[in-house]
Protein backbone atom coordinates (compact mmCIF):
# COMPACT_ATOMS: atom_id res chain seq x y z
CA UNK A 1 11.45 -19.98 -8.36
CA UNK A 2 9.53 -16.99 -10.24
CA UNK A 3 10.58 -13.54 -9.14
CA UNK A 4 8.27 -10.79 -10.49
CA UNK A 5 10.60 -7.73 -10.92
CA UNK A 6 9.73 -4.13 -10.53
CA UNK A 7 11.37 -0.85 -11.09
CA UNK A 8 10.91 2.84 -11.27
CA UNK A 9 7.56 3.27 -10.62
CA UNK A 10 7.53 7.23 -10.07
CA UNK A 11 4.38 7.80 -8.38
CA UNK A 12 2.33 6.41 -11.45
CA UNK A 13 -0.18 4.93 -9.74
CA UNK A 14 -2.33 3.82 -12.65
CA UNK A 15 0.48 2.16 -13.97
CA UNK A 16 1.37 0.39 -10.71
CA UNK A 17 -2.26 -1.04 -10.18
CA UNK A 18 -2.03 -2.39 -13.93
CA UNK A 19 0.83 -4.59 -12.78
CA UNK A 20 -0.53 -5.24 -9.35
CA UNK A 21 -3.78 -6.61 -11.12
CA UNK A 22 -0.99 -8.80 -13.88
CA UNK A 23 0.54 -9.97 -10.93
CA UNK A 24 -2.69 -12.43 -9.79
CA UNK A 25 -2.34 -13.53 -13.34
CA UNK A 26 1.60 -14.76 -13.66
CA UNK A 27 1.82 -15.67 -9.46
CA UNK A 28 5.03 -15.72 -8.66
CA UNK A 29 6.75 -16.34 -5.63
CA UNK A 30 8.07 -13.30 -4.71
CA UNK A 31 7.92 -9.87 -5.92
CA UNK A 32 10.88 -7.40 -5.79
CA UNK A 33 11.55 -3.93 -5.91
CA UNK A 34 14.16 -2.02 -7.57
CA UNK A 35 13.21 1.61 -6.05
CA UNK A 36 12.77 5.23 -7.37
CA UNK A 37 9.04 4.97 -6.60
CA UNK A 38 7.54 7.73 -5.86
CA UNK A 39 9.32 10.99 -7.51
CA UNK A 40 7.01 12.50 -9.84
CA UNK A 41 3.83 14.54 -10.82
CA UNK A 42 1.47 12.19 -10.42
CA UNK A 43 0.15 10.37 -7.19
CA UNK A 44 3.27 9.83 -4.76
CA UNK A 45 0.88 9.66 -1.97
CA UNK A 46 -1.50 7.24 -3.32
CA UNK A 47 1.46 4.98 -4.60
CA UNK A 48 3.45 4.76 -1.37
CA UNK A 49 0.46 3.86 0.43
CA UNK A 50 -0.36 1.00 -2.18
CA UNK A 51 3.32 0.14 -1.35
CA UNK A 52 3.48 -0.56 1.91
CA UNK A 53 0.41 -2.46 2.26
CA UNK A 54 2.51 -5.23 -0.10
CA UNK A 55 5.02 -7.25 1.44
CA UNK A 56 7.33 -6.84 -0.66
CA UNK A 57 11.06 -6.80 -0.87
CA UNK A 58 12.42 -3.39 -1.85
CA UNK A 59 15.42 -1.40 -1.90
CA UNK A 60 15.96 2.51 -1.87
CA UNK A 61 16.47 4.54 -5.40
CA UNK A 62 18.76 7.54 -6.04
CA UNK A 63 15.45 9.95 -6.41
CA UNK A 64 13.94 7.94 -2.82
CA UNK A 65 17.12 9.07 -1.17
CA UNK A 66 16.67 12.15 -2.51
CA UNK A 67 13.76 12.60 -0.64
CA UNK A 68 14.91 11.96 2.81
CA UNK A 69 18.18 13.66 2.40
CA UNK A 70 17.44 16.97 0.94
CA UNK A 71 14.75 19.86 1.95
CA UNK A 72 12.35 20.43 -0.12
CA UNK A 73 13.84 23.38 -1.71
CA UNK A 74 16.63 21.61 -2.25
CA UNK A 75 14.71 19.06 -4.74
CA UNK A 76 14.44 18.91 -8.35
CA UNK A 77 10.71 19.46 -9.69
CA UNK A 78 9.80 15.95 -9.61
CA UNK A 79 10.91 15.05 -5.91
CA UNK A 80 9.37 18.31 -5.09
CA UNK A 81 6.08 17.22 -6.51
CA UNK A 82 6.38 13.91 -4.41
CA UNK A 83 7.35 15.39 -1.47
CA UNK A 84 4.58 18.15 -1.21
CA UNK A 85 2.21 14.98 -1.36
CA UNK A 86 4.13 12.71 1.20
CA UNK A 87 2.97 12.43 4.89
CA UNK A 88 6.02 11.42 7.80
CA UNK A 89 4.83 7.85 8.01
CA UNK A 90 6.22 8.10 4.08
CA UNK A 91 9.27 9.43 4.72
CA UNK A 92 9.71 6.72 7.31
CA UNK A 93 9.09 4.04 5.28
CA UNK A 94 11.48 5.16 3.12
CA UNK A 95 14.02 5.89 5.66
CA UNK A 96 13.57 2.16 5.98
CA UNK A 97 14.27 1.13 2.74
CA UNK A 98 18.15 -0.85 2.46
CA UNK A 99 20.44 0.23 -0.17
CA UNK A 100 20.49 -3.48 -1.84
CA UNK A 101 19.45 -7.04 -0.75
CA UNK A 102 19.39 -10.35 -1.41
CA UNK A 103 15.93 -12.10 -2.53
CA UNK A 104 17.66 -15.73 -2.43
CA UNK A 105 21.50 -16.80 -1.53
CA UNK A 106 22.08 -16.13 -5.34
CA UNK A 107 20.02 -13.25 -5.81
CA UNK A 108 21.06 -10.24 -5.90
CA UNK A 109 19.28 -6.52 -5.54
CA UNK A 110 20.05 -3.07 -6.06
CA UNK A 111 19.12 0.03 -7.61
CA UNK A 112 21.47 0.55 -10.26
CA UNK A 113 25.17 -0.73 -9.39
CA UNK A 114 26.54 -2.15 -6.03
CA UNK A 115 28.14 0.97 -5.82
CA UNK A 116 26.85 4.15 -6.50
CA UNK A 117 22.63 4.44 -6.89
CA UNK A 118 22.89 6.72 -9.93
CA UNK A 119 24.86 5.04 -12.39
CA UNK A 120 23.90 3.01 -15.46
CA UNK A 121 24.79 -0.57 -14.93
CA UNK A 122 24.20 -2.00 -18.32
CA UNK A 123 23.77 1.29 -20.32
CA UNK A 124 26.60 3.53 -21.65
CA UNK A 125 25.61 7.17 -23.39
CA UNK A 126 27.06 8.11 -26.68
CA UNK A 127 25.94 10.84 -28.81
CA UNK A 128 22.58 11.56 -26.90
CA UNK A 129 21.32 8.46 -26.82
CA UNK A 130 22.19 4.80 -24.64
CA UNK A 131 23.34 1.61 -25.88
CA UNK A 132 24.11 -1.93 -23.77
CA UNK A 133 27.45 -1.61 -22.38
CA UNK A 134 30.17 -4.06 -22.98
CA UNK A 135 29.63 -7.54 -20.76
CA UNK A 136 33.05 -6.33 -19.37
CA UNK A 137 32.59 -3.05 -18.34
CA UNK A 138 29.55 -4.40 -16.93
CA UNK A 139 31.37 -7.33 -14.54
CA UNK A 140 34.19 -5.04 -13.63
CA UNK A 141 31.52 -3.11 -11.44
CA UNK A 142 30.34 -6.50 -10.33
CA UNK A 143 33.31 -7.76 -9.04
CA UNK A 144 32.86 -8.99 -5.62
CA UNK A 145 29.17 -10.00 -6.17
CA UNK A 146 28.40 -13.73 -5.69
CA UNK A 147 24.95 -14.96 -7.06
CA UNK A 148 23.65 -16.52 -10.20
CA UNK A 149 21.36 -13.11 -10.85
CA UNK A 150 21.52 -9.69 -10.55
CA UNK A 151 18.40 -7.24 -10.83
CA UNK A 152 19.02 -3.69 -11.33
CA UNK A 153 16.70 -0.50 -12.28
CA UNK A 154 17.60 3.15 -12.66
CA UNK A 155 17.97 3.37 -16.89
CA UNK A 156 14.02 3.00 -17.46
CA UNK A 157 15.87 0.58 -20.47
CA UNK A 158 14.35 -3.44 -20.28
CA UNK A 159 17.70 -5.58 -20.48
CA UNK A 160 18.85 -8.86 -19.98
CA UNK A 161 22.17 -9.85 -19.97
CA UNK A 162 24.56 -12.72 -19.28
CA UNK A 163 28.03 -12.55 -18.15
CA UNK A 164 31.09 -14.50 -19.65
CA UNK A 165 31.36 -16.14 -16.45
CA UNK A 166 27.35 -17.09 -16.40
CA UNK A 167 25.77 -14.90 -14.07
CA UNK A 168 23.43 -13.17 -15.13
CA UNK A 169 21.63 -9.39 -15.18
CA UNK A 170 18.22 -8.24 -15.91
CA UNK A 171 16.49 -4.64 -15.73
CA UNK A 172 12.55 -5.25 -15.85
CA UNK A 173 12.07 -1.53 -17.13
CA UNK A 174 10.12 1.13 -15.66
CA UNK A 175 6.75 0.67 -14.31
CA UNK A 176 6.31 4.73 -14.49
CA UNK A 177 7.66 6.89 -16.58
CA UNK A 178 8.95 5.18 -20.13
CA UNK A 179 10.60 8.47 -21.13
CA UNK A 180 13.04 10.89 -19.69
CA UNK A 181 16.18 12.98 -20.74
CA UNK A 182 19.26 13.87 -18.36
CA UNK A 183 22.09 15.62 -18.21
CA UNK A 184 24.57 12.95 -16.93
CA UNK A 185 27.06 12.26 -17.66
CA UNK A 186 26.39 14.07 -20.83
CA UNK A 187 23.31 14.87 -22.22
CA UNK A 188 21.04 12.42 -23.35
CA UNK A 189 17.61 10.52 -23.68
CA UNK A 190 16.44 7.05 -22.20
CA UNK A 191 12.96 6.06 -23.70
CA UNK A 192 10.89 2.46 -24.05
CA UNK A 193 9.23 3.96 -27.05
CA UNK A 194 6.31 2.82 -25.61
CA UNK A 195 3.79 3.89 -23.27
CA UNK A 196 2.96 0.22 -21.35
CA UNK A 197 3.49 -0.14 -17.82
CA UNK A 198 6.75 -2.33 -17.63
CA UNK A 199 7.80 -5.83 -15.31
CA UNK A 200 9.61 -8.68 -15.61
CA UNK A 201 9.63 -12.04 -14.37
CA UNK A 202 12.82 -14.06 -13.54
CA UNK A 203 12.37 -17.88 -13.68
CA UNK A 204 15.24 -20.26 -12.62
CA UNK A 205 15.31 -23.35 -14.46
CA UNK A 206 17.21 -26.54 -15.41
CA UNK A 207 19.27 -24.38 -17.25
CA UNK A 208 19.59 -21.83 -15.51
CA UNK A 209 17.60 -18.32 -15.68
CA UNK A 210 14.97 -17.59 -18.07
CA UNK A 211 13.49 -13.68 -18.71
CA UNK A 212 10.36 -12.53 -19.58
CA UNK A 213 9.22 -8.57 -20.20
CA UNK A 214 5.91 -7.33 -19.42
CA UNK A 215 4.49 -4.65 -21.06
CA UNK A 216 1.06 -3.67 -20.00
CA UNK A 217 -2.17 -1.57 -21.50
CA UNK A 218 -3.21 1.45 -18.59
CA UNK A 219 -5.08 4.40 -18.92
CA UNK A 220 -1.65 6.57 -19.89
CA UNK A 221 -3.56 9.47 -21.39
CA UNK A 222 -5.20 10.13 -18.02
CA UNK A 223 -1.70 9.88 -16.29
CA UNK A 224 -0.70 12.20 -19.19
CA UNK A 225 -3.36 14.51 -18.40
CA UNK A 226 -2.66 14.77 -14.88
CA UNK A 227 1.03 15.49 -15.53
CA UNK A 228 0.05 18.27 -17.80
CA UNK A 229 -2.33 19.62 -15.11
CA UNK A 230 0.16 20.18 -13.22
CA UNK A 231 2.78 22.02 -15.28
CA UNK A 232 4.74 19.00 -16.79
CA UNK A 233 4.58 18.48 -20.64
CA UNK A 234 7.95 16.50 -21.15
CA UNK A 235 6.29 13.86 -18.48
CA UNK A 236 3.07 13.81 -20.11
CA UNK A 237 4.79 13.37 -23.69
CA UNK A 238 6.74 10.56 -22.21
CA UNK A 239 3.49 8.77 -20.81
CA UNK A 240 1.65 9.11 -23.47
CA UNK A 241 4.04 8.10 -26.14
CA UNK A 242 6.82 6.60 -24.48
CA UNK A 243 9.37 9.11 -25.94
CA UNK A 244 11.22 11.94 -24.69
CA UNK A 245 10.12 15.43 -25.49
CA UNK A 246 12.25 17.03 -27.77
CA UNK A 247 13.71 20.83 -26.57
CA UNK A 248 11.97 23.69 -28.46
């Protein structure tokens, strides 16, 4: 079984048809989606519609349930921006949208932690910046969840990881936006330090599961560009260089 794995697209639509077009390359058997896909400055409308022409399994991200839950002057710049592009039948869809799944008996889904959809899984902040958390901390908010792999999103960060009792966890990256700071739960950066569009593929094999990242060549100075258009330099930093934009 080969499981193409996507994540935290953000309404980069250039970036999304880049993996779209890998995808007819690496065929695999199913494609899955980790959420957070349409918040953003770029083309929410364009990208949801791509979306649900795909039959693909997804699940809902913090910043999709942000979307349906809160009015739009209730939203943070980058739902805003989605929103004012979305049409009902998009907010339906992702109305639709489960909180996890399961692509296989033994496969597991979710946005960032069984738990809570805006929490890092395998990344832990310290001093401004994220690092892998320990295998421990990392099975403690697993406990409970029976399969051989876990996919997860949310930290933007590309990660594989096995547990000390074999299972297995893997973050594909962000399609989207390689670049972003937060405040929570302290202040701090997450950045691919790169501008590629980002997937993975999970492959099970006689020894179990094997990982491979994706990172993918897109026009990301046009995406850039359009961020900038429309009033957003830290996003068009991040897209065009893959790191966060430093406070002034």
């Amino acid at each position: 079984m080969r499981i193409a794995v996507i994540a935290d697209i953000h309404g980069n639509f250039d970036a999304l048809q880049a993996v779209v077009e890998d995808l007819e390359r690496t065929r695999p058997d199913l494609v899955v989606n980790l959420g957070d896909l349409l918040s953003g400055p770029l083309k929410a409308r364009e990208t949801a519609d791509l979306l649900m022409s795909r039959d693909w399994l997804t699940v809902r991200g913090n910043h999709d349930r942000y979307l349906i839950e809160r009015s739009l002057d209730q939203l943070g710049a980058s739902d805003r921006a989605a929103a004012e592009e979305m049409e009902p039948r998009h907010f339906a869809w992702l109305r639709s949208l489960p909180f996890s799944a399961r692509a296989a008996e033994d496969v597991a889904l979710f946005h960032a932690t069984p738990g809570d959809d805006n929490t890092y899984l395998t990344e832990q902040v310290r001093g401004g910046r994220s690092e892998a958390r320990p295998v421990t901390a990392v099975a403690a908010d697993l406990a409970g969840i029976e399969a051989s792999l876990i996919l997860c999103g949310h930290s933007h960060v590309a990660r594989a990881m096995e547990l000390l009792d074999g299972r297995c966890v893997f973050n594909p990256g962000s399609v989207g936006q390689p670049a972003y700071d937060d405040v929570a739960p302290e202040p701090h950066v997450m950045q691919a330090e790169g501008p590629h569009a980002r997937y993975g593929i999970a492959e099970r094999c006689r020894a179990g599961w094997r990982f491979f990242f994706v990172a993918l060549r897109y026009d990301w100075h046009a995406a850039a560009d359009l961020a900038l258009a429309r009033g957003r330099r830290d996003w068009a930093h991040a897209l065009s260089t893959g790191l966060a934009l430093k406070p002034d």
